[in-house]
C-alpha atoms as a PDB file:
ATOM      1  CA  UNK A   1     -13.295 -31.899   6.761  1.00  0.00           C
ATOM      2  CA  UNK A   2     -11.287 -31.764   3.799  1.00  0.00           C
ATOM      3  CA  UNK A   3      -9.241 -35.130   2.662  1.00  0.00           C
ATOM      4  CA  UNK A   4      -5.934 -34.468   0.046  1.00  0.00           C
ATOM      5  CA  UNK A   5      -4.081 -37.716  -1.438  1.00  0.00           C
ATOM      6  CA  UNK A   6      -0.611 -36.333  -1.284  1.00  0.00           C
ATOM      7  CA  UNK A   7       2.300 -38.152  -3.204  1.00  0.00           C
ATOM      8  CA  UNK A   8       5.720 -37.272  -3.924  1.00  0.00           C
ATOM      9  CA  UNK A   9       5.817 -36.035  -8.026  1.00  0.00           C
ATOM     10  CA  UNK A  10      10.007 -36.978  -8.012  1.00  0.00           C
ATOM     11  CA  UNK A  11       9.302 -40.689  -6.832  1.00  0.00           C
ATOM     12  CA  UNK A  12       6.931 -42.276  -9.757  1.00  0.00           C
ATOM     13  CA  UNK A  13       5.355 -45.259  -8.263  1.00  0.00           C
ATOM     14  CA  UNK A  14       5.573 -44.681  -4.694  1.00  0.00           C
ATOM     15  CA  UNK A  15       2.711 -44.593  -2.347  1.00  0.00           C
ATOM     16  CA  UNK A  16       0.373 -41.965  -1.551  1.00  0.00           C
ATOM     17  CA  UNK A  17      -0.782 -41.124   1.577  1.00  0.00           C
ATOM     18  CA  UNK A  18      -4.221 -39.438   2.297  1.00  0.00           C
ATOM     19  CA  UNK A  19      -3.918 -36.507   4.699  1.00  0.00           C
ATOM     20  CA  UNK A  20      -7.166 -35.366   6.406  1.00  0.00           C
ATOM     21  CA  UNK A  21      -7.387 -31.746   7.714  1.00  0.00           C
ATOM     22  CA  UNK A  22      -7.676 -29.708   9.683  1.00  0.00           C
ATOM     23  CA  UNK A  23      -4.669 -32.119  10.924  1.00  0.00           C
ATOM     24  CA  UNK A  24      -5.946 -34.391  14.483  1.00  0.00           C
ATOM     25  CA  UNK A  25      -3.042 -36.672  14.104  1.00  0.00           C
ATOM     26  CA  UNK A  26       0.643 -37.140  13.534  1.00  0.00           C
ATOM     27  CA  UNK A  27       1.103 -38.039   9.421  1.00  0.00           C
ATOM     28  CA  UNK A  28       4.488 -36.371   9.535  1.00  0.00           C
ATOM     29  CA  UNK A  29       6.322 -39.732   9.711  1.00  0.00           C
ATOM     30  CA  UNK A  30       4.018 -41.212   6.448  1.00  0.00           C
ATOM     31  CA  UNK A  31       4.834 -38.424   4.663  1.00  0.00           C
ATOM     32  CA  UNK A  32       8.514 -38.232   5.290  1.00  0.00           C
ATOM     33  CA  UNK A  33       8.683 -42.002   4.676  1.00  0.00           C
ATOM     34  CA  UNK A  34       7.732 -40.851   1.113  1.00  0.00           C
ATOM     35  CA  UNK A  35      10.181 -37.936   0.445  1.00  0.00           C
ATOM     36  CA  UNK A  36       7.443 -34.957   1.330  1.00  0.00           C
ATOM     37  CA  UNK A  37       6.290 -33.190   4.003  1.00  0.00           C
ATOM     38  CA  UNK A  38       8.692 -30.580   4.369  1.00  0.00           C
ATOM     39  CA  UNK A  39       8.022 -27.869   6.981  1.00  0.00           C
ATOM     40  CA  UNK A  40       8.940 -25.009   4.096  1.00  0.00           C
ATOM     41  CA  UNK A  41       8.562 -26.471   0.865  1.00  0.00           C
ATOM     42  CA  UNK A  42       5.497 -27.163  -1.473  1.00  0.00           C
ATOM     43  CA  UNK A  43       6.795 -30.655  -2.398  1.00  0.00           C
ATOM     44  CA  UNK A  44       3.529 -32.358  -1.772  1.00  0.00           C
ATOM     45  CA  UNK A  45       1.589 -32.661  -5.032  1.00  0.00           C
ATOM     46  CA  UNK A  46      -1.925 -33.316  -4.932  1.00  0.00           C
ATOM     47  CA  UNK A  47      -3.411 -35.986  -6.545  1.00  0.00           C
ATOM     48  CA  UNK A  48      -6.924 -35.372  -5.481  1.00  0.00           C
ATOM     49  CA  UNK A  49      -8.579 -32.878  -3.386  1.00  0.00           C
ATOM     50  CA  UNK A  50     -11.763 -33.635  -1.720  1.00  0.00           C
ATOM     51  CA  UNK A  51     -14.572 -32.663   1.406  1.00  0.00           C
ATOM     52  CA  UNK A  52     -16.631 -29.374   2.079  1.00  0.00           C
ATOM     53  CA  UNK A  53     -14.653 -26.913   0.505  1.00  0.00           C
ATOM     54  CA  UNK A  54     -15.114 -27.429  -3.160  1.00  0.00           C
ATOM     55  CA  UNK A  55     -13.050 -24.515  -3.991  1.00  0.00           C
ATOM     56  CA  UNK A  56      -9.940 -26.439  -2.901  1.00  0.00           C
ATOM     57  CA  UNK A  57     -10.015 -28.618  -5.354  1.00  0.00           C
ATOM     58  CA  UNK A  58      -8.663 -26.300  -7.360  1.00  0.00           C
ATOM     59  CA  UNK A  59      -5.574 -27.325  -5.932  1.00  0.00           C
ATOM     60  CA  UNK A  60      -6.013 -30.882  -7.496  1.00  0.00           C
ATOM     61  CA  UNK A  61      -2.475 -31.691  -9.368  1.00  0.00           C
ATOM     62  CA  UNK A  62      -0.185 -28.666  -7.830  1.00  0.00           C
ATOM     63  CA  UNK A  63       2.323 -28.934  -5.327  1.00  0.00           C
ATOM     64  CA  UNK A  64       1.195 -27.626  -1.950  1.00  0.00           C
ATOM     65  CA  UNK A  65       2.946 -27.425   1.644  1.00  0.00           C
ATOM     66  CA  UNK A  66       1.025 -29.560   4.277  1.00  0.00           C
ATOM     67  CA  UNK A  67       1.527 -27.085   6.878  1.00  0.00           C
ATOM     68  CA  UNK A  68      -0.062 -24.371   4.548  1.00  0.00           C
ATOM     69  CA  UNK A  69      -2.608 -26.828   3.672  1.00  0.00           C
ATOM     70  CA  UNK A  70      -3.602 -27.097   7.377  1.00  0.00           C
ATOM     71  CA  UNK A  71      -3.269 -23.531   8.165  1.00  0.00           C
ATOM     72  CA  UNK A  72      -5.904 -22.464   5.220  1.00  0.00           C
ATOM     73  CA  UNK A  73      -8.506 -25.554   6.570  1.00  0.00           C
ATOM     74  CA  UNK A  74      -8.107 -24.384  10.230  1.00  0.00           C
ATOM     75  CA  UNK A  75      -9.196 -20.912   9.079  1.00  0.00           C
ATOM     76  CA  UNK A  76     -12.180 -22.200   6.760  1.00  0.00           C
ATOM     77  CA  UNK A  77     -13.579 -24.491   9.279  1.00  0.00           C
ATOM     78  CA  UNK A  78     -14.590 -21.791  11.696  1.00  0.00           C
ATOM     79  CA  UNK A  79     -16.333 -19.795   9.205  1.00  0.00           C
ATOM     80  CA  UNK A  80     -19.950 -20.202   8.637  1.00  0.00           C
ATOM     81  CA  UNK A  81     -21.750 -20.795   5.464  1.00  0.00           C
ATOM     82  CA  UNK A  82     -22.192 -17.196   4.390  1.00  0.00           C
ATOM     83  CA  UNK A  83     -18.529 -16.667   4.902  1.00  0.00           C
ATOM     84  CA  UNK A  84     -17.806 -19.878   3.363  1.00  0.00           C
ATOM     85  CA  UNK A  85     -19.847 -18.531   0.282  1.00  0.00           C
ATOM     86  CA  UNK A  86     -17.432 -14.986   0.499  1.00  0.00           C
ATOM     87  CA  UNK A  87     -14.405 -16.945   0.453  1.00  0.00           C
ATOM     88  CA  UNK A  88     -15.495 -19.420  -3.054  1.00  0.00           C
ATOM     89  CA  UNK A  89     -17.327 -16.468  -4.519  1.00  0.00           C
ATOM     90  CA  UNK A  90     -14.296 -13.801  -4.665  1.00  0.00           C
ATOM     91  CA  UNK A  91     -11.750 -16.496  -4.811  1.00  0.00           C
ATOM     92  CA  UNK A  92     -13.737 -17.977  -8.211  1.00  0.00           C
ATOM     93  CA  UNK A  93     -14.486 -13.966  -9.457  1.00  0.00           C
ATOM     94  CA  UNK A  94     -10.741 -13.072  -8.885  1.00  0.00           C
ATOM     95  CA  UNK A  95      -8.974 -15.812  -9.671  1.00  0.00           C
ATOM     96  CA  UNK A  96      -6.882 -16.712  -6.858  1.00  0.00           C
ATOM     97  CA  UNK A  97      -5.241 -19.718  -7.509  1.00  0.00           C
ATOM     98  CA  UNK A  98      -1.679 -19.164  -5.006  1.00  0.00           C
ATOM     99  CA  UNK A  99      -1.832 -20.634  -1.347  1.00  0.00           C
ATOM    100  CA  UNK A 100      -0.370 -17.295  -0.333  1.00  0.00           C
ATOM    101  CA  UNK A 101      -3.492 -15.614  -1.538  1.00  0.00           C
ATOM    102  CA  UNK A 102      -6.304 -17.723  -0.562  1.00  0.00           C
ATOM    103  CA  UNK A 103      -5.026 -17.859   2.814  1.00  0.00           C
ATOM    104  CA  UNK A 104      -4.840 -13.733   2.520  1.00  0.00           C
ATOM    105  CA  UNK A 105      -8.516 -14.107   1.355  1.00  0.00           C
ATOM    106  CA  UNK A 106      -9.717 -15.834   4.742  1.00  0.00           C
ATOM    107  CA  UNK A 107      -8.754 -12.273   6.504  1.00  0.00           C
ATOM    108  CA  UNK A 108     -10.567 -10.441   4.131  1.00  0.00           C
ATOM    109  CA  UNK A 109     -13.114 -11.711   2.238  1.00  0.00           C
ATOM    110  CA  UNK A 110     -15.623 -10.765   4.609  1.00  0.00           C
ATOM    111  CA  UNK A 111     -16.369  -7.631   2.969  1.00  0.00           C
ATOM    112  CA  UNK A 112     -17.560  -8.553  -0.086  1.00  0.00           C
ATOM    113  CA  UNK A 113     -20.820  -9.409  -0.590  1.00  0.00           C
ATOM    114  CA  UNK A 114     -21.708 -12.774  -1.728  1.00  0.00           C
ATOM    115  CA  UNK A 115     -25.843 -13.144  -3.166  1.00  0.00           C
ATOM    116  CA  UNK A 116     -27.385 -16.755  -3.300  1.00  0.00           C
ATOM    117  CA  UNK A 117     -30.802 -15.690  -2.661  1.00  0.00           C
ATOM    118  CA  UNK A 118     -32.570 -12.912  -4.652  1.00  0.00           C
ATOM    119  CA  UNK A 119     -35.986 -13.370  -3.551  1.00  0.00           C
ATOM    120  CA  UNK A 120     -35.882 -10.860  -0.198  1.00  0.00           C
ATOM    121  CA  UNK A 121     -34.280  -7.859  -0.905  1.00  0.00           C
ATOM    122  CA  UNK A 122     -34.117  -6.404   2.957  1.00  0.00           C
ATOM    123  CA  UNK A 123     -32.309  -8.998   3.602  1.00  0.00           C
ATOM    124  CA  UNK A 124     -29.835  -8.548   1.169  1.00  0.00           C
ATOM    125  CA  UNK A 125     -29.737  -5.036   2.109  1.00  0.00           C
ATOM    126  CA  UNK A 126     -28.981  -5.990   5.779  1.00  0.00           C
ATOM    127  CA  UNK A 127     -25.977  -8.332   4.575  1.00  0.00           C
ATOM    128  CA  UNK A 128     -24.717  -5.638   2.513  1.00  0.00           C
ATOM    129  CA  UNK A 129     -24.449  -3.198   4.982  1.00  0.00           C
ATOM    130  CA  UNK A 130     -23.162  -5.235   7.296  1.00  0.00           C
ATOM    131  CA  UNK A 131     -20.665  -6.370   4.511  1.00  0.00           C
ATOM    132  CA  UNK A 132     -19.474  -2.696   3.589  1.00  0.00           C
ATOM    133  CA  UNK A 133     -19.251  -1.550   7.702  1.00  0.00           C
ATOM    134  CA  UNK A 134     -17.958  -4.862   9.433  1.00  0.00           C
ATOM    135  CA  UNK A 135     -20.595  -5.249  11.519  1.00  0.00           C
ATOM    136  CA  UNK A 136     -23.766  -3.125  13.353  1.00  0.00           C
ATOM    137  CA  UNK A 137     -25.706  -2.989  16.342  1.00  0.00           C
ATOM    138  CA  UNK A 138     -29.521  -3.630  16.100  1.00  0.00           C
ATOM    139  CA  UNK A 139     -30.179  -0.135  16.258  1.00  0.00           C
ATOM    140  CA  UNK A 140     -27.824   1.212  13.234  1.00  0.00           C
ATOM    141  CA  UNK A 141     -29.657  -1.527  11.315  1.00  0.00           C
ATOM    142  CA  UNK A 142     -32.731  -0.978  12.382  1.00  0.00           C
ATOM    143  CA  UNK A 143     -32.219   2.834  10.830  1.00  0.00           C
ATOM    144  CA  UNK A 144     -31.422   1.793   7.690  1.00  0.00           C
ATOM    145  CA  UNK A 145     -33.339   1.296   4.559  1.00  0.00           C
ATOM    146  CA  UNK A 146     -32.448  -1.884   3.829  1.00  0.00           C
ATOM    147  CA  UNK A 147     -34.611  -2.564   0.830  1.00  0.00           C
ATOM    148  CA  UNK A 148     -33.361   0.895  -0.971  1.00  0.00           C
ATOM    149  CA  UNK A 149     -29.149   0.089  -0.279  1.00  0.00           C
ATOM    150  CA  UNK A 150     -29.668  -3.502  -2.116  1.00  0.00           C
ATOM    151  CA  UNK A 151     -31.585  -2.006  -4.994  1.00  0.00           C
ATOM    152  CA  UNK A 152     -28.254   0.667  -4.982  1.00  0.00           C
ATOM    153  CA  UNK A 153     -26.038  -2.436  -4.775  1.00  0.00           C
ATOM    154  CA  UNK A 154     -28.110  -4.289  -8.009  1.00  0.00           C
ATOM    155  CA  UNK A 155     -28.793  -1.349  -9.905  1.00  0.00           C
ATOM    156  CA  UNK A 156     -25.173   0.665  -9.881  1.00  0.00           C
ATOM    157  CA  UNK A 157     -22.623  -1.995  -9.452  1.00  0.00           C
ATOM    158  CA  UNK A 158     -21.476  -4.894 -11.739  1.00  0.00           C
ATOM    159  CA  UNK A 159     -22.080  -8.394  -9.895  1.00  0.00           C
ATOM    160  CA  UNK A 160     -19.920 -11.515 -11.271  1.00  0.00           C
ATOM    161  CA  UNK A 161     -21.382 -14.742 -11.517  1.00  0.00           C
ATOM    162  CA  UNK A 162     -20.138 -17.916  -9.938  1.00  0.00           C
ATOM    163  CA  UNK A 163     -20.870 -21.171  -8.414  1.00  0.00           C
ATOM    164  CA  UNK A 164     -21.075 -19.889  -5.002  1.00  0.00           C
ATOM    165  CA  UNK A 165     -23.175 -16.915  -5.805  1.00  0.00           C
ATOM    166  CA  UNK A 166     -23.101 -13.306  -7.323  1.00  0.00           C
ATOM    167  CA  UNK A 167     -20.079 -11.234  -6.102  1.00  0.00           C
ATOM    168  CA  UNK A 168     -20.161  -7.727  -5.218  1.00  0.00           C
ATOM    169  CA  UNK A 169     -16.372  -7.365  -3.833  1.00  0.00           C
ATOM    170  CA  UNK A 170     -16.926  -3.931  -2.550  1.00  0.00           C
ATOM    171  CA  UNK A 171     -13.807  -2.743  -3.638  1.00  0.00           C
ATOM    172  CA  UNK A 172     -12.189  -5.492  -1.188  1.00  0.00           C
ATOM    173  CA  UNK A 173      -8.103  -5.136  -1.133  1.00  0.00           C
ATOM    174  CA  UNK A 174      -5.980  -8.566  -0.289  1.00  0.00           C
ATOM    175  CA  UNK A 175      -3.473  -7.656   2.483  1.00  0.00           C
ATOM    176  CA  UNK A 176      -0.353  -9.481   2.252  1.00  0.00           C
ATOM    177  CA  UNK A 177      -0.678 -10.906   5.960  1.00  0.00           C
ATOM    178  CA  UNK A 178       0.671 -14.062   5.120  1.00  0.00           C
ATOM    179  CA  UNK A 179       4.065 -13.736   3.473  1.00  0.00           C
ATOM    180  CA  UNK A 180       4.569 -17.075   2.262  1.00  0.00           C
ATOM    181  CA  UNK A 181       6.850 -18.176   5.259  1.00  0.00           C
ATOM    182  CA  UNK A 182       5.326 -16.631   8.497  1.00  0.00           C
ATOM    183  CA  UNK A 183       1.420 -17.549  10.052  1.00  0.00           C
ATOM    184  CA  UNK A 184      -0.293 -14.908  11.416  1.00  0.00           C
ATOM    185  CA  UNK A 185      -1.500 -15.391  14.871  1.00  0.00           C
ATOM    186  CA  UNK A 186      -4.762 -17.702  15.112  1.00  0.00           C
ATOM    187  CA  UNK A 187      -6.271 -19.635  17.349  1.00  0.00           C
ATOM    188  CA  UNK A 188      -7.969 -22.556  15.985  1.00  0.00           C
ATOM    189  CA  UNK A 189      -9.168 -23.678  19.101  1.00  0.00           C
ATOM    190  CA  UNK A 190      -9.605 -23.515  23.066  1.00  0.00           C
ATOM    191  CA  UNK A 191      -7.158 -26.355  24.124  1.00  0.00           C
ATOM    192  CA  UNK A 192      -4.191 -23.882  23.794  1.00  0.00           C
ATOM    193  CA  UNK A 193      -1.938 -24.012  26.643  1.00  0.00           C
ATOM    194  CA  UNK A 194       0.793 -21.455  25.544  1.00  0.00           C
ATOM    195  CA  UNK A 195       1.515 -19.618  22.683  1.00  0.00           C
ATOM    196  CA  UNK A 196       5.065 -18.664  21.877  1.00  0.00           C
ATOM    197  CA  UNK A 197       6.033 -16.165  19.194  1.00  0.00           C
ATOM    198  CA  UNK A 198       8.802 -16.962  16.720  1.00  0.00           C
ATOM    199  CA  UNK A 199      11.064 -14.878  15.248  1.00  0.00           C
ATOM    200  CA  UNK A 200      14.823 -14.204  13.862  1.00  0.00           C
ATOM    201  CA  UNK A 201      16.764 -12.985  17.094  1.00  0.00           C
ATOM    202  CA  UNK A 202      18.588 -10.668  14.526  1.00  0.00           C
ATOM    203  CA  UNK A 203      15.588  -8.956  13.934  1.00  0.00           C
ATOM    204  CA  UNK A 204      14.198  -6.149  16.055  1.00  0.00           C
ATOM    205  CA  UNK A 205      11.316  -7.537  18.498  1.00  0.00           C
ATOM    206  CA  UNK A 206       8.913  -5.643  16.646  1.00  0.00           C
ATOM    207  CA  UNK A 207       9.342  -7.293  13.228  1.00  0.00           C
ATOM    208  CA  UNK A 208       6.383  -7.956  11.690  1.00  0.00           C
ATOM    209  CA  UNK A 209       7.986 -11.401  10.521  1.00  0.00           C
ATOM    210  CA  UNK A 210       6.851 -13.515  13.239  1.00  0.00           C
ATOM    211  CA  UNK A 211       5.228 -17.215  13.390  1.00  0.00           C
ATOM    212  CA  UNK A 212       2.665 -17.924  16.107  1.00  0.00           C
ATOM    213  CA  UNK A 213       3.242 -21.369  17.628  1.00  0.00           C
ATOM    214  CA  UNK A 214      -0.001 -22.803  19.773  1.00  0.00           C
ATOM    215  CA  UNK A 215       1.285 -25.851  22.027  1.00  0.00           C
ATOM    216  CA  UNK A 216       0.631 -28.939  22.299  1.00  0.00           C
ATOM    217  CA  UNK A 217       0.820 -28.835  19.003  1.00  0.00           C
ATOM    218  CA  UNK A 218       1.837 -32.258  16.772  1.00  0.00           C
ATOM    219  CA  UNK A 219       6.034 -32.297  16.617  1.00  0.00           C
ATOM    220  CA  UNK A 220       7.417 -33.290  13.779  1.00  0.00           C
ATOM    221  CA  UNK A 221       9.904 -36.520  14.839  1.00  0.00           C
ATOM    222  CA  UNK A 222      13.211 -35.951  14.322  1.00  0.00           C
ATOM    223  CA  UNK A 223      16.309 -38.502  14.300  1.00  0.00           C
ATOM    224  CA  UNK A 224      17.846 -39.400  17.257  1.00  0.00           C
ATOM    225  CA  UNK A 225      15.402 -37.356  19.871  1.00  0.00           C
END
């Protein structure tokens, strides 16, 4: 879980309302009674950032949108702690900062490999291949030499130090999935009933500018409805 005490930067002295996420209830209406909260604009600045993600406290005293906020947690909390370790390490090595790009980092920051543990170097080996290929059946691994590829990977490529480990990014490439405006699709979780796709209607239907809407979903309260 990951708690942010969100306040509204244009309204000195008003009060601040602590947002937990991934998002399990409707805040909307605190947050609009303060000025913030709106659906497209990072007009929430964060006063403090806290819970299991340390790395996200590096958003401590920017302005952040909540529903980009939520988004980003929903994709961290399925990840393990290995991938958790991926996602700190290369975001700490490369310097992502941007909500745009950390998001982008949950899609692909699987393929770098992230080293807290130096003492067993099959092991290491078998996460790195795994790393570089995406994944393996018991058989490929079984074939290969697990303790020669991580003496490859120590020897012959330049590891950078952080918090969460050393970082060997593989050459990983951030993919501009998320464009600032439009999810991708993902499914947080199993209580989906229907999932509608969003787009412009002046678009062609295969525009790859599309938001993925899972319902129920928590609606935003508007005036008068």
């Amino acid at each position: 879980m990951v708690y942010a005490t969100l306040s509204n930067s244009n309204r000195p002295g008003s009060p601040a309302v602590t947002v937990g996420f991934p998002i399990t209830e409707n805040v909307y209406a605190d947050l609009e009674s303060i000025g913030i909260g709106n659906a497209t604009e990072r007009d929430c600045y964060a006063a403090s950032v806290g819970g299991d993600i340390p790395i996200l406290k590096r958003l401590e005293k920017t302005a952040v949108n909540v529903d980009e906020l939520d988004y980003l947690v929903k994709r961290l909390d399925s990840f393990d702690r290995r991938e958790l370790a991926q996602f700190q390490g290369v975001a700490v090595s490369r310097g992502y900062f941007d909500m745009t790009e950390l998001i982008n980092l949950t899609f692909c920051c699987q393929s770098a490999t992230v080293i807290q543990d130096f003492s067993d170097l099959a092991s290491i080996g078998r996460a790195h291949y795994l790393d570089i290929h995406g994944g393996a059946t018991a058989e490929e691994l079984q074939s290969v030499d697990a303790r020669k590829l991580a003496l490859s990977l120590l020897l012959n490529k330049d590891g950078k130090v952080t918090p969460y480990g050393v970082v060997y990014d593989n050459g990983m490439q951030l993919e501009q999935l998320y464009d600032g405006q439009h999810f991708p699709d993902y499914l947080y979780n199993g209580n989906t009933v229907l999932t509608a796709a969003m787009t412009d209607r002046r678009l062609s239907e295969d525009t790859a500018l599309t938001t993925w809407l899972h319902f129920p979903i928590f609606c935003r309260e508007t005036a008068g409805m």
